[in-house]
N, C-alpha and C. Protein backbone atom coordinates (compact mmCIF):
# COMPACT_ATOMS: atom_id res chain seq x y z
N UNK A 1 93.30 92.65 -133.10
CA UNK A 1 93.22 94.05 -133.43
C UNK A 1 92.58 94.16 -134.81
N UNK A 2 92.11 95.10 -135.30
CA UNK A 2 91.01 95.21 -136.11
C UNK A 2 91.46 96.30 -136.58
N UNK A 3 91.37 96.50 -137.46
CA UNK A 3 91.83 97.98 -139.06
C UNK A 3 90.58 98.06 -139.58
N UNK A 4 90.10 99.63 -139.70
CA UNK A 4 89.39 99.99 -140.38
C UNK A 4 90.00 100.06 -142.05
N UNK A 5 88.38 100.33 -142.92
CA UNK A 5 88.80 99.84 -144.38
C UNK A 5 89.77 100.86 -144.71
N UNK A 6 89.96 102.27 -144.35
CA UNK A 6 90.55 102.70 -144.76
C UNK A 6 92.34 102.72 -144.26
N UNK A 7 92.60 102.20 -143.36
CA UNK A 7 93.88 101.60 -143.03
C UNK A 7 94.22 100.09 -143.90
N UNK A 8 92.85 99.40 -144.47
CA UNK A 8 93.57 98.10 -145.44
C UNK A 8 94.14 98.90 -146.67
N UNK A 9 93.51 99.95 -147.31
CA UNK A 9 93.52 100.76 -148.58
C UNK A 9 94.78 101.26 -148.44
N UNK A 10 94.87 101.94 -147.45
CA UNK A 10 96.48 102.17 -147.20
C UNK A 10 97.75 101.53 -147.38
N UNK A 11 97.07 100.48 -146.37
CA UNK A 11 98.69 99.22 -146.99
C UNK A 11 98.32 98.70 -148.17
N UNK A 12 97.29 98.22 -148.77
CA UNK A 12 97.42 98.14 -149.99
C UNK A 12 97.87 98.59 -151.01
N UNK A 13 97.83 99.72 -150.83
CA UNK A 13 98.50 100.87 -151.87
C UNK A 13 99.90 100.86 -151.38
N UNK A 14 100.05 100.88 -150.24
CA UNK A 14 102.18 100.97 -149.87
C UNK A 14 102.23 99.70 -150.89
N UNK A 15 101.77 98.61 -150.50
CA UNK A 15 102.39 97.50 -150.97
C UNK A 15 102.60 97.71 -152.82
N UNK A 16 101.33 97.97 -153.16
CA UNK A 16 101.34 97.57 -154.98
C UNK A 16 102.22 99.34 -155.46
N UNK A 17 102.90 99.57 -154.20
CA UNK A 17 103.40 100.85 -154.57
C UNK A 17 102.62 101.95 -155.60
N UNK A 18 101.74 102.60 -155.29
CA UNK A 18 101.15 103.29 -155.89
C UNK A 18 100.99 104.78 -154.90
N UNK A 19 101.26 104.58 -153.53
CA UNK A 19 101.13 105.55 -152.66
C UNK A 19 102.64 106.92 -153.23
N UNK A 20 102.75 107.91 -153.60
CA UNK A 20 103.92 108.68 -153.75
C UNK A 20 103.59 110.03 -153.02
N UNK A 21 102.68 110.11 -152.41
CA UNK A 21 102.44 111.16 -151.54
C UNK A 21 101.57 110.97 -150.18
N UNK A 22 102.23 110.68 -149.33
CA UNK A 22 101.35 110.19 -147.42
C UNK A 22 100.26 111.35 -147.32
N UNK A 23 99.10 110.75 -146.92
CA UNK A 23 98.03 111.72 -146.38
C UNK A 23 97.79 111.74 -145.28
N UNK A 24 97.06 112.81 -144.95
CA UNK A 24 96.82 113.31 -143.50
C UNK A 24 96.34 112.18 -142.81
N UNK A 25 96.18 110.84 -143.13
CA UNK A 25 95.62 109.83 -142.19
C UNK A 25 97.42 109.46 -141.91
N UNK A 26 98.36 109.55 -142.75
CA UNK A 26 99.70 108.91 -142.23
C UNK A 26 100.40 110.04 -141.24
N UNK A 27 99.99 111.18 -141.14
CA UNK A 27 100.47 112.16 -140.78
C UNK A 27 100.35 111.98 -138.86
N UNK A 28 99.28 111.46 -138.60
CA UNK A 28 98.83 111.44 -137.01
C UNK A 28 99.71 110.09 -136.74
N UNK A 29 99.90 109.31 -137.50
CA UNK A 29 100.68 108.32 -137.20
C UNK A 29 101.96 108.62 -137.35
N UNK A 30 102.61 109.28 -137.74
CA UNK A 30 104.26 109.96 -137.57
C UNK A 30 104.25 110.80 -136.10
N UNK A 31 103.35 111.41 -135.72
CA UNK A 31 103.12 112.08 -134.66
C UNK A 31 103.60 111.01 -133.18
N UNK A 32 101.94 110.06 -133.71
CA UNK A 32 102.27 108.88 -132.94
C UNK A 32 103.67 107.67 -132.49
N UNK A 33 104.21 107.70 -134.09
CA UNK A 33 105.39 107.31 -134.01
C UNK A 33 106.49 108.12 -133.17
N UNK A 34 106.63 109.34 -133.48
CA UNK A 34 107.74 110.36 -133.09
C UNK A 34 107.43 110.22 -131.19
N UNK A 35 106.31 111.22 -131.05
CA UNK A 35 106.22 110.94 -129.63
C UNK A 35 106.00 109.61 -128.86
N UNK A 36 105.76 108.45 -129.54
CA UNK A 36 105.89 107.20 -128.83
C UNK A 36 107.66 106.90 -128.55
N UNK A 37 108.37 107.13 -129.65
CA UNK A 37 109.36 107.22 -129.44
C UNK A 37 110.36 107.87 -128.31
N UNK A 38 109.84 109.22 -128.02
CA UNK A 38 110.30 110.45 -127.21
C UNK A 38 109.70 109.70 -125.80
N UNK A 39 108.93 109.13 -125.44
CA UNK A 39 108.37 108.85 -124.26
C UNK A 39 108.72 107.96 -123.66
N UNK A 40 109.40 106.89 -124.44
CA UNK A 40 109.63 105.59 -124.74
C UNK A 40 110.82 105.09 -124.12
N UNK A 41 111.63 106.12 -124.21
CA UNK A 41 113.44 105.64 -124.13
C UNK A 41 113.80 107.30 -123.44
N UNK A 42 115.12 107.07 -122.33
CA UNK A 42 115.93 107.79 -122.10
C UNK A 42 116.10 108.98 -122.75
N UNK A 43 116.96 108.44 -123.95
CA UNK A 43 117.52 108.60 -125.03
C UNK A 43 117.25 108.52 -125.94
N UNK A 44 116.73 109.37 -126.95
CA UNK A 44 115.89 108.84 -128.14
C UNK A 44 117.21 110.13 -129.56
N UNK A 45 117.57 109.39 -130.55
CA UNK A 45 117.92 110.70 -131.66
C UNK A 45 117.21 109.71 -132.89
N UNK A 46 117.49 110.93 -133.13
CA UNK A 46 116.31 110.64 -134.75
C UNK A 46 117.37 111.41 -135.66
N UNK A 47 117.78 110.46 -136.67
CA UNK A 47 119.41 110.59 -137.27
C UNK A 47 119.67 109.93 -138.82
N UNK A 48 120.11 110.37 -139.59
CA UNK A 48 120.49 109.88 -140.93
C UNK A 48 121.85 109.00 -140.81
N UNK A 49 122.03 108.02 -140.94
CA UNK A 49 123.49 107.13 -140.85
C UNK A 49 124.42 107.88 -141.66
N UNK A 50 124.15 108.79 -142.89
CA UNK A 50 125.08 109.52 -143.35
C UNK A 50 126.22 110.93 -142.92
N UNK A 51 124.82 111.03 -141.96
CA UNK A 51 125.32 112.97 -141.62
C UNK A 51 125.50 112.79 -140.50
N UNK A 52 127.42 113.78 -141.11
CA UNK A 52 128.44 113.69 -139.90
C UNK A 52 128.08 114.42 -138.46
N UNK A 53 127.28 115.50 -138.54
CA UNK A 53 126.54 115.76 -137.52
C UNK A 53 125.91 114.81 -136.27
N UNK A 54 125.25 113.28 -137.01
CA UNK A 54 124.52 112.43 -136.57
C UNK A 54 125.41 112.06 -136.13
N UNK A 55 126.78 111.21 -136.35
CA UNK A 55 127.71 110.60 -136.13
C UNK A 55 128.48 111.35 -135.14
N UNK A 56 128.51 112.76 -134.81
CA UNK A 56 128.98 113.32 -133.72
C UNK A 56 128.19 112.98 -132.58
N UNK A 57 127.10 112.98 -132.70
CA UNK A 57 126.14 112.79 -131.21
C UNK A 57 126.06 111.43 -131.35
N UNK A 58 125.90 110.14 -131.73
CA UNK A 58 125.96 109.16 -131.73
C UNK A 58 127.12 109.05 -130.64
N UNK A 59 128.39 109.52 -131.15
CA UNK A 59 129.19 109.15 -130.66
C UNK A 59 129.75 110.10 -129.43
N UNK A 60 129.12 110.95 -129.04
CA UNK A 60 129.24 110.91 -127.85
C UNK A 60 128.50 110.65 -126.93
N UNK A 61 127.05 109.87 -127.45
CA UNK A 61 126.39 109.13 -126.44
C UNK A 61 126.96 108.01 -126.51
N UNK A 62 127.45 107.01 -126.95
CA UNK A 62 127.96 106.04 -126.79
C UNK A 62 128.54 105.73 -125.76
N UNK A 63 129.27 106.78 -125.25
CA UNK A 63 130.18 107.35 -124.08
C UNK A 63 129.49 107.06 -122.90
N UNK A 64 127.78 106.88 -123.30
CA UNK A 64 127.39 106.88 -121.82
C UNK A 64 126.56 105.76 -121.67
N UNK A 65 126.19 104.98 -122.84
CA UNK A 65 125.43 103.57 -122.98
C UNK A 65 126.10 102.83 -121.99
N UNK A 66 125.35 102.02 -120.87
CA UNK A 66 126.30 101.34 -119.54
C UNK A 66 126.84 101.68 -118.58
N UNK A 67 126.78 103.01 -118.93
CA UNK A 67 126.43 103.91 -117.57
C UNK A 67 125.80 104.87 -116.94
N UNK A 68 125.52 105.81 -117.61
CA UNK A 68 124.27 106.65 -117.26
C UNK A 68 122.83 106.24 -117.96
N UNK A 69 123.30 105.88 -119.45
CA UNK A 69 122.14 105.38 -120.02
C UNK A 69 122.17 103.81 -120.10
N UNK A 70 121.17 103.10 -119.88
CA UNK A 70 120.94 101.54 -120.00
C UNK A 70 121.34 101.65 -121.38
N UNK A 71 121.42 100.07 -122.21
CA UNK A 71 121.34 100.07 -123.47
C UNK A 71 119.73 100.18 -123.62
N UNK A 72 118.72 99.06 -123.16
CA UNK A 72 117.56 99.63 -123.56
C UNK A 72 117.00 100.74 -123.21
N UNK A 73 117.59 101.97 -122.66
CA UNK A 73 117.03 103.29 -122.51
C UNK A 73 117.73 104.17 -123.52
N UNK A 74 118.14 103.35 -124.37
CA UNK A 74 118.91 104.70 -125.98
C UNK A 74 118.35 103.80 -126.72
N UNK A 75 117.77 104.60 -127.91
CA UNK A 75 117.00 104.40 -128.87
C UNK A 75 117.88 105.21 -130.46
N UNK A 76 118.29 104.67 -131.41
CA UNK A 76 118.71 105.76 -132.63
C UNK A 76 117.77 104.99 -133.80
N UNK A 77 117.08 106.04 -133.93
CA UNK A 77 116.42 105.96 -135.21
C UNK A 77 117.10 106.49 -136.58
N UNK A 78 117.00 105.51 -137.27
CA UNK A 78 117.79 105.94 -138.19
C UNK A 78 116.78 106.74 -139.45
N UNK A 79 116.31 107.44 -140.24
CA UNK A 79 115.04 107.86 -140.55
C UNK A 79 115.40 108.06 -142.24
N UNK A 80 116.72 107.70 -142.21
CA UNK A 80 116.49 107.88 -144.21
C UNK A 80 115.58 107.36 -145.00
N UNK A 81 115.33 105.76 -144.19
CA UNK A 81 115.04 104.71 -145.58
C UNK A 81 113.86 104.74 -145.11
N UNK A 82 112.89 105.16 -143.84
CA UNK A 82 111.82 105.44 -143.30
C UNK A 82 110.68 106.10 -144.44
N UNK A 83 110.00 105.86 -145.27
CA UNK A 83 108.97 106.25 -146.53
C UNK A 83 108.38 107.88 -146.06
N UNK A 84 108.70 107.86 -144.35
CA UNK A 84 107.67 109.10 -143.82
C UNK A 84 109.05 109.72 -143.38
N UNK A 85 110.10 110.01 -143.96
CA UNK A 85 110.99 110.70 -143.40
C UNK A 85 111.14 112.01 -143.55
N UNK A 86 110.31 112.63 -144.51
CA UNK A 86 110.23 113.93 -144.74
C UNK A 86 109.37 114.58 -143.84
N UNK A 87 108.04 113.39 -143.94
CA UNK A 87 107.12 113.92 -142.63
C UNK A 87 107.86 113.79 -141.50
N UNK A 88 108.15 113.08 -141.04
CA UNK A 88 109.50 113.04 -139.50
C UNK A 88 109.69 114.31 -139.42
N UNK A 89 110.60 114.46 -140.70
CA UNK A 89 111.52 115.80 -140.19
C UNK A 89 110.70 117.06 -140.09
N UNK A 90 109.35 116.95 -140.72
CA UNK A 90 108.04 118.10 -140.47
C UNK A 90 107.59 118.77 -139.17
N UNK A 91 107.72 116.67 -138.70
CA UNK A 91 107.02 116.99 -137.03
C UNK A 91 107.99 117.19 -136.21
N UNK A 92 109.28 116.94 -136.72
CA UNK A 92 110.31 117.27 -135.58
C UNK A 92 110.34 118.70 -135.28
N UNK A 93 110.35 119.30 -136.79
CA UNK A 93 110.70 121.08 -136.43
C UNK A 93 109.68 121.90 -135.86
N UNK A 94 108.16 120.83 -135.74
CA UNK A 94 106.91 121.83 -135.14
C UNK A 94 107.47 121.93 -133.75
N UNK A 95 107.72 120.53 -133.41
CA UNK A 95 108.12 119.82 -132.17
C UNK A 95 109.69 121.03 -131.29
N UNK A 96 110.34 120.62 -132.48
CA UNK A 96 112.08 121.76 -131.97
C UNK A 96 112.32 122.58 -132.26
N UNK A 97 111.64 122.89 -133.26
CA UNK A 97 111.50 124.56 -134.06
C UNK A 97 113.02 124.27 -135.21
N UNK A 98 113.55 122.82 -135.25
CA UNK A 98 114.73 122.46 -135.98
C UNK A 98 113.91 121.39 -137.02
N UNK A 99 114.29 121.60 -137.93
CA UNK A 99 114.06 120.13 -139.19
C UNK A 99 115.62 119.36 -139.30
N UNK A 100 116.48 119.37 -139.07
CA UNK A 100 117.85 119.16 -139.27
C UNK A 100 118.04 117.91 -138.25
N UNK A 101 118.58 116.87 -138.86
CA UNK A 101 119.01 115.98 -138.17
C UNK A 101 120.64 116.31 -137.51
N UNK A 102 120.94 115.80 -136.12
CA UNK A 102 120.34 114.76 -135.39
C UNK A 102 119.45 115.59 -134.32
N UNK A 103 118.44 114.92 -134.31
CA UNK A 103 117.26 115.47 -133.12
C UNK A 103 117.63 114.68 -131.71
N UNK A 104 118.10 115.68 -130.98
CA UNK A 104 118.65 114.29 -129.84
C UNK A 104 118.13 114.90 -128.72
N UNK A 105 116.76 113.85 -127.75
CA UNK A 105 116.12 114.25 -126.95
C UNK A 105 116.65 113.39 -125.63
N UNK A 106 116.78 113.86 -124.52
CA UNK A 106 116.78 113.23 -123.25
C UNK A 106 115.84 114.00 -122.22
N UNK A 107 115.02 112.32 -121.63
CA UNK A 107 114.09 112.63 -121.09
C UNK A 107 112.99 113.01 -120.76
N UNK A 108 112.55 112.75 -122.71
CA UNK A 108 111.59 114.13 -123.42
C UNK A 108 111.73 114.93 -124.12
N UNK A 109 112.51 115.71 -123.83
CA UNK A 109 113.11 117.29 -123.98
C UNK A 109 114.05 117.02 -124.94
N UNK A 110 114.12 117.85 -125.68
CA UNK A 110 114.99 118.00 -126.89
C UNK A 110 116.43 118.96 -126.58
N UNK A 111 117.72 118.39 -126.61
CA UNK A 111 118.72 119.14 -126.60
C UNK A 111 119.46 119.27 -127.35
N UNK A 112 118.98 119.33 -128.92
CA UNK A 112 119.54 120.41 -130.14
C UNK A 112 120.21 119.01 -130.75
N UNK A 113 121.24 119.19 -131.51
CA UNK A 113 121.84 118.21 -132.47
C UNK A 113 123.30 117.83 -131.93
N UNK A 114 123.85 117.61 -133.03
CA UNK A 114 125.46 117.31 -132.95
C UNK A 114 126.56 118.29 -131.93
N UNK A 115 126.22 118.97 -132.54
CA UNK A 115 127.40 120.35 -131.95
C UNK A 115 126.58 120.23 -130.19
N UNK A 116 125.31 121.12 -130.25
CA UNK A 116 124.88 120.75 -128.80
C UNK A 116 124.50 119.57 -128.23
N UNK A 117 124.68 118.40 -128.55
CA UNK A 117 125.30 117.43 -127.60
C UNK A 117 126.67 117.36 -127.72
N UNK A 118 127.37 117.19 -128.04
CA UNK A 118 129.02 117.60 -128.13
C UNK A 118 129.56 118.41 -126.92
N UNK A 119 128.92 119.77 -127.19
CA UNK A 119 129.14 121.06 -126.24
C UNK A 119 128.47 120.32 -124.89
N UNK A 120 127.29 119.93 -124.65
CA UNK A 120 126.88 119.48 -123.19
C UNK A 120 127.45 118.56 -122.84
N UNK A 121 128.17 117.63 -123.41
CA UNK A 121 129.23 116.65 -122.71
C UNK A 121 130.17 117.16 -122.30
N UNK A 122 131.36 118.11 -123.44
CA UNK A 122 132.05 118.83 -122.60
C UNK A 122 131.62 119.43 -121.72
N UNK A 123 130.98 120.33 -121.37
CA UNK A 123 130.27 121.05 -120.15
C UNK A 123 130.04 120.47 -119.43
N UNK A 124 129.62 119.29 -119.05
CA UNK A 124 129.47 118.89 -118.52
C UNK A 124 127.61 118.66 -118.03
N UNK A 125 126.90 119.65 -118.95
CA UNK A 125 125.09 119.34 -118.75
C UNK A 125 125.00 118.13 -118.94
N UNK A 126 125.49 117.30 -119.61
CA UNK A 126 124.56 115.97 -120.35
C UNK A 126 124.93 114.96 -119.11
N UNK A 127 126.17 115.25 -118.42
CA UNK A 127 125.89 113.81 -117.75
C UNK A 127 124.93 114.21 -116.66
N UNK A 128 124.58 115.78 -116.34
CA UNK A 128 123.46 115.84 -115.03
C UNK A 128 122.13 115.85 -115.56
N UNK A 129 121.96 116.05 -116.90
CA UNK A 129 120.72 115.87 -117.94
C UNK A 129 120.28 114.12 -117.54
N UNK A 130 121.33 113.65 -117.35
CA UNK A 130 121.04 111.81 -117.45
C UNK A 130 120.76 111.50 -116.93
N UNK A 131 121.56 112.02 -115.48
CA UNK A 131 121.21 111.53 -114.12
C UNK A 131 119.97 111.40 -113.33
């Protein structure tokens, strides 16, 4: 695989740390990242390890890892320590009309955060969302 010069300039600069603001060439690649992600897995959330929100939907998918969902069909991205996490959360809200973590998509489709995955388990949507 082969990099154009302006993708070496890029990591060059991540590396000697001099990059403090991503440009529109990193921007199509968060895109790329995000929806490779969404396409990729079952189950995909895009989540801060801190916020208790995240930790609500975490944990009630857990509930379903081994049985509705494979383990390799759940994916949690964790996106704090991620350098493009602000952009993340840019393309998430074009994407959900939400910037707020946890972004928790099944199947594609985005079904809101903590509280609404919470609420669709009780209800009972998420396990026919899986199915």
């Amino acid at each position: 695989m082969s990099y154009s010069f302006r993708a070496y300039r890029f990591i060059l600069q991540c590396v000697t740390n001099r990059v403090k603001n991503y440009s529109t060439w990193n921007t199509m690649s968060v895109k790329e990242f995000v929806n490779g992600k969404i396409a990729g897995k079952k189950v995909v959330v895009f989540s801060k390890s801190s916020c208790p929100y995240c930790t609500k939907a975490k944990d009630v998918l857990r509930q379903y890892v081994g049985k509705e969902i494979s383990e390799g069909d759940y994916e949690v991205i964790e996106i704090e320590n991620d350098p493009r996490c602000q952009e993340i959360q840019d393309y998430l809200q074009q994407l959900t009309k939400a910037r707020s973590v946890p972004r928790v998509f099944v199947k594609g489709k985005c079904i809101g955060g903590g509280d609404d995955t919470a609420a669709a388990h009780k209800n009972g949507k998420l396990k026919s969302l899986l199915a």
